[in-house]
Protein backbone atom coordinates (compact mmCIF):
# COMPACT_ATOMS: atom_id res chain seq x y z
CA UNK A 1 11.10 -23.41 193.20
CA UNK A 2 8.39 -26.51 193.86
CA UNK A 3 9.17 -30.03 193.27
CA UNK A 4 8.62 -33.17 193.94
CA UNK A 5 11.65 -36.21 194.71
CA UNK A 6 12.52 -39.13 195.77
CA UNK A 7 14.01 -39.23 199.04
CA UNK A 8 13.78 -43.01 200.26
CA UNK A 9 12.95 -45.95 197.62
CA UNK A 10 9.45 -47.09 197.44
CA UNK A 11 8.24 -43.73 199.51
CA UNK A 12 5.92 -41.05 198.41
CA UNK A 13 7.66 -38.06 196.64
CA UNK A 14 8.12 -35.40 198.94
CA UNK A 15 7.13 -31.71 197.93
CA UNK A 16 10.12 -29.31 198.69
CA UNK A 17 10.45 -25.66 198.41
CA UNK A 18 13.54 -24.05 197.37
CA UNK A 19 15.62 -20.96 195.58
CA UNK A 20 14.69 -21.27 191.85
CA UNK A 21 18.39 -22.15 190.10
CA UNK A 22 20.24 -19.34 188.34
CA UNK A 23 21.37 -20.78 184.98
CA UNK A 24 25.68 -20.46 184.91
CA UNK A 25 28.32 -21.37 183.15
CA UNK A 26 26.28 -22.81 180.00
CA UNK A 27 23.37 -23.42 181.52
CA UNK A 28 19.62 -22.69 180.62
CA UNK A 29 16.90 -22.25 183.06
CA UNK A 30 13.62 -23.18 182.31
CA UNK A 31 9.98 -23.15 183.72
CA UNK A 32 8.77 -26.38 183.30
CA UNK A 33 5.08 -26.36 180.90
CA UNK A 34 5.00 -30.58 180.92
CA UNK A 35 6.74 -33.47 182.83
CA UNK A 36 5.78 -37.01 181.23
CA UNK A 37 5.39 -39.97 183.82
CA UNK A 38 7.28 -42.38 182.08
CA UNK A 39 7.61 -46.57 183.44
CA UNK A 40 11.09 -45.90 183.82
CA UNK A 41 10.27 -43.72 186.57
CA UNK A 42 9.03 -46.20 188.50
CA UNK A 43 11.75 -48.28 188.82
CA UNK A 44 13.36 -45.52 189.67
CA UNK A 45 11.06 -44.76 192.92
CA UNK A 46 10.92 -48.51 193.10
CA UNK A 47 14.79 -48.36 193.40
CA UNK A 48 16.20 -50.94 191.14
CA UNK A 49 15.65 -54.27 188.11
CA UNK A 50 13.90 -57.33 188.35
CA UNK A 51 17.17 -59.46 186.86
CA UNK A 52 15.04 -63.20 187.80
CA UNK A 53 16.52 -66.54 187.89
CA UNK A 54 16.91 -65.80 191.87
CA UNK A 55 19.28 -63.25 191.35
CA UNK A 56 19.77 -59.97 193.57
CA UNK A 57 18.01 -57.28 191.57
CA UNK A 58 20.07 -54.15 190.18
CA UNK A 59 20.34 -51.80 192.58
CA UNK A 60 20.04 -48.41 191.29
CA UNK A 61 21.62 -46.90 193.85
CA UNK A 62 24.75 -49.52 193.11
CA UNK A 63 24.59 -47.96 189.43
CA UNK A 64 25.14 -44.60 190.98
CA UNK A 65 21.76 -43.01 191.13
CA UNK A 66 21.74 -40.91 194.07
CA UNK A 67 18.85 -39.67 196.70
CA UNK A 68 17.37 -37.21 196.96
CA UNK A 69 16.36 -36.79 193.11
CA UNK A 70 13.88 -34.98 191.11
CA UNK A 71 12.67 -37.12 188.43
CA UNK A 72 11.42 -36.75 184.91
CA UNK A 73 13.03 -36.84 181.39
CA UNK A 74 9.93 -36.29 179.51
CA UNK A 75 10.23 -32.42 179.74
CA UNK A 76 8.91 -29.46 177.86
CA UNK A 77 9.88 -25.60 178.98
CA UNK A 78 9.97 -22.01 178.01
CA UNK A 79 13.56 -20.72 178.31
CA UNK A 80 13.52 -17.99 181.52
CA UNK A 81 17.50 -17.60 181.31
CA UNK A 82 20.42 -18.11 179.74
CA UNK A 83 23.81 -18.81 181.81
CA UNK A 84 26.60 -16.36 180.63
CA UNK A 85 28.53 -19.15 178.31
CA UNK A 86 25.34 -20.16 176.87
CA UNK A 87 24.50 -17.17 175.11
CA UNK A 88 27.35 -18.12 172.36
CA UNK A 89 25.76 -21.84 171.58
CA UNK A 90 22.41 -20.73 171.94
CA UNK A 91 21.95 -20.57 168.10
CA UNK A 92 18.56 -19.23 167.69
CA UNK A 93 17.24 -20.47 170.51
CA UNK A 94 15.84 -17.42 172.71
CA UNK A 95 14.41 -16.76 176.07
CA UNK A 96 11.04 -17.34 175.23
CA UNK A 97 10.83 -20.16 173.42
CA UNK A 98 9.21 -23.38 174.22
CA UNK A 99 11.58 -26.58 174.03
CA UNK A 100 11.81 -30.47 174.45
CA UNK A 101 14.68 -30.96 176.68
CA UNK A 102 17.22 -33.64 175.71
CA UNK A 103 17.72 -35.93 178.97
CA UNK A 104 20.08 -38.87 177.96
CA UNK A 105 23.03 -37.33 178.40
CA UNK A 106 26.74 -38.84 179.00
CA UNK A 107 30.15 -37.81 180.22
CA UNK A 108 30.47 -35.27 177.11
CA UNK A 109 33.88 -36.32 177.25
CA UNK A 110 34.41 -39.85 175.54
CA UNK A 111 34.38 -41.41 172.46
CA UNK A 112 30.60 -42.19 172.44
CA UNK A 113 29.67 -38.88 173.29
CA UNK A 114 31.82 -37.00 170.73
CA UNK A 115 30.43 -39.42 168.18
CA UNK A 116 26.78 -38.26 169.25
CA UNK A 117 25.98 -41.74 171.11
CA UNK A 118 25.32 -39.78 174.69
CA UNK A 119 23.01 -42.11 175.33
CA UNK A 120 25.02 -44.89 175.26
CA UNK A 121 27.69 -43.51 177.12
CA UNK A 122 29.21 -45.51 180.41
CA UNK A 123 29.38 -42.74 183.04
CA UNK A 124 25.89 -41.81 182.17
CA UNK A 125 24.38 -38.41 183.52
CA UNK A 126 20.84 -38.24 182.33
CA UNK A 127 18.52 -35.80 183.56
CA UNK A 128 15.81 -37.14 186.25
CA UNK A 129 17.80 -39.94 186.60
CA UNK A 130 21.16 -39.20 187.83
CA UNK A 131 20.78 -35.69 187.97
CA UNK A 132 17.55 -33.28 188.30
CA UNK A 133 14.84 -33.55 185.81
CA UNK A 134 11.16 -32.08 185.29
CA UNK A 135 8.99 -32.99 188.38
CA UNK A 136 9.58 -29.23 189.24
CA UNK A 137 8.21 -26.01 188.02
CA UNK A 138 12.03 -24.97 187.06
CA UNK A 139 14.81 -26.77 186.01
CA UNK A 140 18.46 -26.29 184.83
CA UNK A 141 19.49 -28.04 181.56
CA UNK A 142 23.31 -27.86 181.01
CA UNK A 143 23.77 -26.95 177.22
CA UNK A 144 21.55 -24.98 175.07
CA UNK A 145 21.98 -28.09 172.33
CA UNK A 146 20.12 -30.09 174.67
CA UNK A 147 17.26 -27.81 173.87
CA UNK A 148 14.80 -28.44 170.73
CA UNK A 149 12.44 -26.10 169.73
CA UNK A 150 9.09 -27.04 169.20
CA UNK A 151 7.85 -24.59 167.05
CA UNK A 152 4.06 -24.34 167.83
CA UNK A 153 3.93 -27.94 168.88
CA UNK A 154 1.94 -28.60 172.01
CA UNK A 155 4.10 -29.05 174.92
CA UNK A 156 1.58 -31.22 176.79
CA UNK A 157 1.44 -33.74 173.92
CA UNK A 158 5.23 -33.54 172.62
CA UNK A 159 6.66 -33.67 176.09
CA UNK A 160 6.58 -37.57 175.76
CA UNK A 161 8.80 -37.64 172.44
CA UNK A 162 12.10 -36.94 174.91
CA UNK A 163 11.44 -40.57 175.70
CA UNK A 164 8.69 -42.58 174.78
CA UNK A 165 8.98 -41.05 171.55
CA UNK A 166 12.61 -41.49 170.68
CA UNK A 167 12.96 -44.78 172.42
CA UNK A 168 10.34 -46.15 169.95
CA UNK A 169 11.75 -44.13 166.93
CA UNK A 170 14.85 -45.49 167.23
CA UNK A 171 13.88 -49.40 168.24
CA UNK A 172 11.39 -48.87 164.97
CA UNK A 173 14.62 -47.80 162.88
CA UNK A 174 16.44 -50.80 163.50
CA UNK A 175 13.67 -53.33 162.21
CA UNK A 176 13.20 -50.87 159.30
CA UNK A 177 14.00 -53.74 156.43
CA UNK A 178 10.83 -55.56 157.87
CA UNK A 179 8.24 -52.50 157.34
CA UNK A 180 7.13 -54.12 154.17
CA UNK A 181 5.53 -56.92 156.50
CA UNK A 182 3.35 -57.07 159.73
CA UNK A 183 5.84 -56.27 162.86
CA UNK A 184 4.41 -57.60 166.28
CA UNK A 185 4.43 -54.75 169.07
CA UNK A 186 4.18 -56.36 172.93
CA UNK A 187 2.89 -53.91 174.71
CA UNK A 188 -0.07 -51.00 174.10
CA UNK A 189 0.80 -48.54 176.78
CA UNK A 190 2.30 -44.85 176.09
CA UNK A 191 5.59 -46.52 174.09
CA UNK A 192 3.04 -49.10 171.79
CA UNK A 193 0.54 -46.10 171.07
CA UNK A 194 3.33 -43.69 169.54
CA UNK A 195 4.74 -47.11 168.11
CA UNK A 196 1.87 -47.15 166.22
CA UNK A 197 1.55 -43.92 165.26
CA UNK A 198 5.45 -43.72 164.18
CA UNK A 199 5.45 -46.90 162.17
CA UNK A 200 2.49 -45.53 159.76
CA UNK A 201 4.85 -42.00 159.05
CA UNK A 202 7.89 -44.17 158.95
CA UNK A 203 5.87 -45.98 156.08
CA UNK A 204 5.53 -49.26 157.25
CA UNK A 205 2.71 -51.70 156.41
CA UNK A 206 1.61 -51.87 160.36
CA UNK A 207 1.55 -53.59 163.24
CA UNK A 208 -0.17 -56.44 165.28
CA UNK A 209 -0.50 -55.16 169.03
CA UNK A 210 -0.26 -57.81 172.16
CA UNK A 211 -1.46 -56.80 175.45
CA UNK A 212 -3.14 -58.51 178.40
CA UNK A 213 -5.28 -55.41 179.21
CA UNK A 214 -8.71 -55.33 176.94
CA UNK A 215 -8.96 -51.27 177.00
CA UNK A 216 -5.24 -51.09 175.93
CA UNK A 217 -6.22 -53.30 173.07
CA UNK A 218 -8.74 -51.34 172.18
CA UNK A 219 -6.70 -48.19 172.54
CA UNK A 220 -4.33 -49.91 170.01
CA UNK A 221 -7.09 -50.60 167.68
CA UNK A 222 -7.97 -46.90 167.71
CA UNK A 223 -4.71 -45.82 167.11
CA UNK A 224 -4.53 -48.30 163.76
CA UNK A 225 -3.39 -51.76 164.43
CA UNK A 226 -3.92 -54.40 162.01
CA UNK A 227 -4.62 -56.42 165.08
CA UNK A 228 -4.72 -57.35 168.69
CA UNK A 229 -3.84 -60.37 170.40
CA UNK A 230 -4.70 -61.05 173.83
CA UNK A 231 -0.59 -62.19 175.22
CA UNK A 232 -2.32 -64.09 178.37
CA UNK A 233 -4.41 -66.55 175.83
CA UNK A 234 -3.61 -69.93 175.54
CA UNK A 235 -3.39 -69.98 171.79
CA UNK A 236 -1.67 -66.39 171.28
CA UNK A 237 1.08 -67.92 169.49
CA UNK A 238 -1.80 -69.40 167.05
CA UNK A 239 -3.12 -65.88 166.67
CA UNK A 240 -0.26 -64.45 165.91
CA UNK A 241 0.54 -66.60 162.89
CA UNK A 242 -3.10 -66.54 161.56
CA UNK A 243 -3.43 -62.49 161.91
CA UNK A 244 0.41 -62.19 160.29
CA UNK A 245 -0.57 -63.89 157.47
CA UNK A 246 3.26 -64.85 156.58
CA UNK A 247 6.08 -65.11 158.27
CA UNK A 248 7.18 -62.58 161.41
CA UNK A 249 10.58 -61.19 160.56
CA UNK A 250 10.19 -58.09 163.61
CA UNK A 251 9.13 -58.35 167.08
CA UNK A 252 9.53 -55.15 169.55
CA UNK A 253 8.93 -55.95 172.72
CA UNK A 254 7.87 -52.72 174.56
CA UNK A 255 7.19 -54.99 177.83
CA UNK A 256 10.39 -57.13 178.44
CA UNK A 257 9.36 -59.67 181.01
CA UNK A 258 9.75 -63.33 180.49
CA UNK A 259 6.62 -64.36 178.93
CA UNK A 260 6.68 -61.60 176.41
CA UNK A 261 10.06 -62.55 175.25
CA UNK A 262 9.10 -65.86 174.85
CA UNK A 263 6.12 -65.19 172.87
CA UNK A 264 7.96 -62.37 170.57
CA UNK A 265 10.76 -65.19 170.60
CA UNK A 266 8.40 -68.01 169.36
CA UNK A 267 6.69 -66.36 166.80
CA UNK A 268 9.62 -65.05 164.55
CA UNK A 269 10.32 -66.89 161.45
CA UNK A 270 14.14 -68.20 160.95
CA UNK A 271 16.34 -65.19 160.74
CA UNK A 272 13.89 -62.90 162.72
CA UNK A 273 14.75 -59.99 164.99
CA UNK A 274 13.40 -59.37 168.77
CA UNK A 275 14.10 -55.95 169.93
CA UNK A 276 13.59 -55.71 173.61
CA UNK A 277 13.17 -52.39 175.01
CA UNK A 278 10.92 -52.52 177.66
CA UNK A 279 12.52 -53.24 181.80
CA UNK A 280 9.62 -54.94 183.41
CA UNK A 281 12.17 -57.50 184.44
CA UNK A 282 12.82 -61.45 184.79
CA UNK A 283 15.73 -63.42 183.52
CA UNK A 284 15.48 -64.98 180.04
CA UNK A 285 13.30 -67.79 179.09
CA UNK A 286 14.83 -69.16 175.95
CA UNK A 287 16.40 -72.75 175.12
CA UNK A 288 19.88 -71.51 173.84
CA UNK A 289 20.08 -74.02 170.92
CA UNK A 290 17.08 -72.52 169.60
CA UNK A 291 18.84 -68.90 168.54
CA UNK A 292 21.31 -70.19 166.50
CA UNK A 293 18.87 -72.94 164.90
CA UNK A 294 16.44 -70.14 164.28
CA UNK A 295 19.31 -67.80 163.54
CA UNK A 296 17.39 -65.07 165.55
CA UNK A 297 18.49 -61.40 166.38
CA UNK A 298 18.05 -60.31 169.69
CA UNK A 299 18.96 -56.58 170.24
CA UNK A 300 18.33 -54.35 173.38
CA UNK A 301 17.40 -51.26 172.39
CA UNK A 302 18.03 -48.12 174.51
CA UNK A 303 15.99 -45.07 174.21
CA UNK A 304 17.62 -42.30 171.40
CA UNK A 305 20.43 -40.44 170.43
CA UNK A 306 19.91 -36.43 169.73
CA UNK A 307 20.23 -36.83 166.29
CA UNK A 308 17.18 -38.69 166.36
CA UNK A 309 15.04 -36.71 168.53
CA UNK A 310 15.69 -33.77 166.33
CA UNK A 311 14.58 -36.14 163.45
CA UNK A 312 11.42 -37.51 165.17
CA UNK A 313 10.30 -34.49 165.69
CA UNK A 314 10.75 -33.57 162.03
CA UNK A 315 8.57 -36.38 161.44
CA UNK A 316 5.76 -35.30 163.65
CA UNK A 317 5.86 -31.56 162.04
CA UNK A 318 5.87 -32.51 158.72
CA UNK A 319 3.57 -36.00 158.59
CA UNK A 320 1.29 -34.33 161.55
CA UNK A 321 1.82 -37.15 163.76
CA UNK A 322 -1.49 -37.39 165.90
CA UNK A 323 -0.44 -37.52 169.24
CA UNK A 324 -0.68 -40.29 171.69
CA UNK A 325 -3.70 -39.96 174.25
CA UNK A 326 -2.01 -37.65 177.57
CA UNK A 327 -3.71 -37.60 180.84
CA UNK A 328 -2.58 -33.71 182.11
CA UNK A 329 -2.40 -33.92 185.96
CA UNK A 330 -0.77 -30.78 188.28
CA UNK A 331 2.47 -31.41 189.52
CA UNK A 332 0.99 -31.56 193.35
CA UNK A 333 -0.68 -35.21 191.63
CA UNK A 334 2.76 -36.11 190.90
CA UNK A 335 2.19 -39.12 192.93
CA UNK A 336 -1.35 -39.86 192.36
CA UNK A 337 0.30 -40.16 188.91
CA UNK A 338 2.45 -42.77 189.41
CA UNK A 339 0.45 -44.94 191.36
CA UNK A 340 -1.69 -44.82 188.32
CA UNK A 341 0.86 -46.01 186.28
CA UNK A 342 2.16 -48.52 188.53
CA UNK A 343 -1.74 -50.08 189.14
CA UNK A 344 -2.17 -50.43 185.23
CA UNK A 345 -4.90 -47.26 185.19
CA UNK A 346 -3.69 -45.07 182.45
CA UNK A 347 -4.07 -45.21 178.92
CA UNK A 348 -1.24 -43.43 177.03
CA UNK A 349 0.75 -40.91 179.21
CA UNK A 350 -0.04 -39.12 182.19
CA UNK A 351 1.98 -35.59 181.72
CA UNK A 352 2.27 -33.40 185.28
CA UNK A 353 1.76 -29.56 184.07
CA UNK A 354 3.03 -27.26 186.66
């Protein structure tokens, strides 16, 4: 088995050879068909948060992320093997079939996880984060129910629903009462694209797009927002109001750095929610009398639950969900890929296909 891992912070991946996994226990072996290169990779090769106000920055390895690791949660595979405990939960899921694995999984154990919140669980074991994930041409996931059939969907394209997908699914869900009106999306990368896309299924009105980067602007035009805003121009807050046309009760920031926040802060009517998903970094920039007087929500918002993965892709099947635009690179570009990502290069999702 080929992959590709982290073995120092900040350092290239390293290629390493090894015996392919045999699945056991309830395991299912895969061979890898697509591995998204997500942003939240690179702070894991980057090896930690950005908290600002001169604070230390979060450690990853302090929140139990361990080297060497095999990165990516973004994966699609056909099912090679079946462990021998597997075969009874498999459903009618097959060797042979071609899957979007689940990666945000928890202890399996708590309360969270029983109530189908893995995600938020606190002794967190995602795949290609704390344990293996799809930077590989194999790859071991540990329940068959972690396993979602695509049925005919293109693996290449739907490998970036595990997160980019969900994560905006589910941030879109919980601004729903606010579809009848423009939402503001900061940010027009991989996450703002299938924003966009997602919003128009989910039937709301639409979005206005901020982004410093012109061809991401124009990428987000393409892909059917009302509008763009340049974030770095001095009057953006002006724009805002004037493309709006009414008040801003939704603002999803996709970016999550301190001028963002501001912006998607300043532009909300009273009673307005921010959603903040994105990890760029920075402490936050608001005056704290302000979010009471304004009465504003602000709500992190943490990728998706399985329940909602199975239900975005649903959505996709049966409103034929264009895809977002994928860059497919061969798992020996894995970091070629990155550095792409990290330099600002890519438009939409680069997706290593082993």
């Amino acid at each position: 088995m080929k992959s590709f891992k982290v073995t120092d912070f900040n350092a290239p991946l390293q290629e390493v050879d090894e015996p392919t996994p045999q699945p056991s226990g309830t395991q299912v072996l895969i061979k890898v068909k697509a591995a998204g290169v997500c942003h939240s990779d690179l702070h894991i090769w980057e090896g930690g948060y950005d908290l600002g106000h001169g604070r230390k920055p979060l450690s990853l390895r302090d929140r139990g992320v361990s080297l060497p690791r095999t990165m990516g949660h973004e994966t699609v595979g056909e099912v090679i093997a079946l462990g021998p405990d597997a075969k009874a939960d498999a459903g009618d899921l097959k060797v042979g079939d071609i899957a979007l694995v689940y990666p945000w999984l928890g202890c399996g154990k708590c309360e969270t996880c029983l109530a189908g919140e893995e995600n938020m669980c606190s002794k967190p074991a995602s795949l290609g984060v704390y344990c293996d994930g799809g930077y590989a041409d194999h790859m071991t996931v540990p329940h068959p129910r972690y396993l979602l059939n695509l049925r005919g969907l293109d693996p290449v394209t739907a490998a970036p629903y595990a997160c980019s997908g969900v994560t905006t699914y589910s941030a879109l869900k919980k601004v729903e009462s606010s579809f009848d009106t423009p939402i503001v999306i900061f940010g027009a990368g991989g996450l703002g694209l299938m924003a966009l896309s997602l919003l128009k299924a989910m039937g709301g009105k639409g979005a206005i797009v901020v982004d410093i980067d012109a061809r991401k602007r124009e990428a987000a035009e393409k892909a059917g927002a009302l509008a763009t805003v340049d974030g770095s121009a001095s009057d953006a807050l002006e724009q805002l109001a004037k493309k709006a046309g009414g008040p801003i009760r939704a603002v999803i920031d996709l970016v999550g750095n301190p001028k963002t926040t501001q912006l998607g802060f300043d532009c909300l009517t009273k009673g307005g929610k921010l959603v903040i998903v994105g990890l760029f970094g920075g402490g936050a920039p608001w005056a704290l009398p302000l979010i009471p007087i304004k009465a504003i929500t602000i709500q992190g918002s943490y990728v998706g639950n399985l329940r909602e993965t199975q239900e975005l892709l649903d959505l996709v099947r049966t409103k034929r969900i264009a895809p977002i635009p994928v860059t497919p690179m061969p798992l020996a570009k894995a970091n070629e890929a990155l550095v792409d990502l990290q330099k600002g290069r890519l438009v939409g999702r680069a997706v290593l296909t082993p």
